[in-house]
Protein backbone atom coordinates (compact mmCIF):
# COMPACT_ATOMS: atom_id res chain seq x y z
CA UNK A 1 0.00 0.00 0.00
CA UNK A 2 1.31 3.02 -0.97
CA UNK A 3 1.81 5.99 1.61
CA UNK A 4 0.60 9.18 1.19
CA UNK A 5 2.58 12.53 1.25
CA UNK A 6 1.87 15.21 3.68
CA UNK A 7 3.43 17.98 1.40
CA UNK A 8 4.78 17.92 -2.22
CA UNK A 9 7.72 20.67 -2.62
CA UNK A 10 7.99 21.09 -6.35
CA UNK A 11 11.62 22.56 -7.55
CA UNK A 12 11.50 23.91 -10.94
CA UNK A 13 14.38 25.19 -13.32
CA UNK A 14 14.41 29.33 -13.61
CA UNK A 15 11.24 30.62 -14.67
CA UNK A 16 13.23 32.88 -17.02
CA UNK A 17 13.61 29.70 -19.84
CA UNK A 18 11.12 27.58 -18.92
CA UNK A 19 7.35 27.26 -18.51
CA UNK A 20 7.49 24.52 -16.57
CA UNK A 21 7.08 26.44 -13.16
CA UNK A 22 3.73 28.43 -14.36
CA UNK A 23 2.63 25.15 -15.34
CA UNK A 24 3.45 23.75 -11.35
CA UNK A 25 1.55 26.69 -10.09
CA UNK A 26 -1.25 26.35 -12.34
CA UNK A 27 -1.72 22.92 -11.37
CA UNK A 28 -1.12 23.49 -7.51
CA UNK A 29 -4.38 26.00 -7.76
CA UNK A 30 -6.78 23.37 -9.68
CA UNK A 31 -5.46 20.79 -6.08
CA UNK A 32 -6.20 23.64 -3.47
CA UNK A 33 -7.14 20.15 -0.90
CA UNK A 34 -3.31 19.63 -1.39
CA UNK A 35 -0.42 21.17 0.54
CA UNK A 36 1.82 21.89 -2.58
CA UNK A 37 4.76 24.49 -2.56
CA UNK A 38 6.03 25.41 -6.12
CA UNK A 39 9.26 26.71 -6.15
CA UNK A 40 11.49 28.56 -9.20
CA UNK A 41 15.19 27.33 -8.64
CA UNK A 42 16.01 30.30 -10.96
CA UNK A 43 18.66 27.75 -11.89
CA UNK A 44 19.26 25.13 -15.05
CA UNK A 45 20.60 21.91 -15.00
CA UNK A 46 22.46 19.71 -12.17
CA UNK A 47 21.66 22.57 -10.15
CA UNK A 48 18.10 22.45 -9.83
CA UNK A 49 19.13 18.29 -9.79
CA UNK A 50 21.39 19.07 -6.60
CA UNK A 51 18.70 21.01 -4.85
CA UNK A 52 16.03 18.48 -5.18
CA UNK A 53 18.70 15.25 -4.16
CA UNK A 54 19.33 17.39 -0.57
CA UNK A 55 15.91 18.36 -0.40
CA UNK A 56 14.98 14.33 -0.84
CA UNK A 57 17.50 13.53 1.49
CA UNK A 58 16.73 15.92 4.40
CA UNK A 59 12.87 14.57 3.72
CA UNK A 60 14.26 10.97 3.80
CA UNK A 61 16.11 11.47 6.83
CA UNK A 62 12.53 12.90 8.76
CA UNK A 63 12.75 16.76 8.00
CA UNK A 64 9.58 18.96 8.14
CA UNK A 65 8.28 20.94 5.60
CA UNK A 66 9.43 23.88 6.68
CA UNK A 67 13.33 22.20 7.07
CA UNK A 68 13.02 21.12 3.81
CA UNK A 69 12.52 24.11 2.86
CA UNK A 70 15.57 26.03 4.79
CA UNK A 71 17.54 23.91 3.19
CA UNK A 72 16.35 24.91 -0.24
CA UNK A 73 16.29 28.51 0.52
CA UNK A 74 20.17 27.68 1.76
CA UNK A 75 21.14 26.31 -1.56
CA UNK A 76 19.25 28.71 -4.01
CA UNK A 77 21.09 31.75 -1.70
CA UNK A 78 24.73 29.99 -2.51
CA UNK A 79 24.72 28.39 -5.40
CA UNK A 80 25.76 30.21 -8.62
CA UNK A 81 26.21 29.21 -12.39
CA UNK A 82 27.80 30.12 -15.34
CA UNK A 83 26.53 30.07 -18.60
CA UNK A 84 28.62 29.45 -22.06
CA UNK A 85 27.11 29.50 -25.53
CA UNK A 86 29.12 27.93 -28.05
CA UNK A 87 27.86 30.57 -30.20
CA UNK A 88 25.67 33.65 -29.85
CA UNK A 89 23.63 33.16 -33.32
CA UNK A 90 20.65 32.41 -32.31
């Protein structure tokens, strides 16, 4: 028997390039019974990946919510990217 969440966190890549976050908020309002966060990374790539691994982990490992989510809010403040295009054509 499957068990059933408490809360769904929902980490999306940057909201700048994607429309995949809209689309998480969009269909957190049509499950309003639900206790869904949807969050915009604004990052791309491993990481987004590396924020959602620690926040699994820290959920895994009996966090709250609201741990979970400091340690999100901890990543997204220190992480930083850099972006190369092999070309600027397009």
């Amino acid at each position: 028997m499957a068990q059933q969440a408490a809360a769904i966190i929902s980490l999306h890549i940057t909201a700048h390039g994607s429309g995949a976050y809209q689309s998480a908020c969009v269909a957190r309002d049509m499950l309003p019974e639900l206790d869904i966060t949807v969050i915009n990374t604004n990052a791309v790539s491993m990481a987004t990946g590396y924020m959602a691994l620690e926040a699994a982990r820290a959920a895994r490992q009996g966090a709250s919510k609201a741990e979970v989510l400091g340690v999100v809010q901890r990543l997204m403040a220190n992480i930083h990217q850099i972006y190369a295009a092999d070309t600027l054509k397009y």
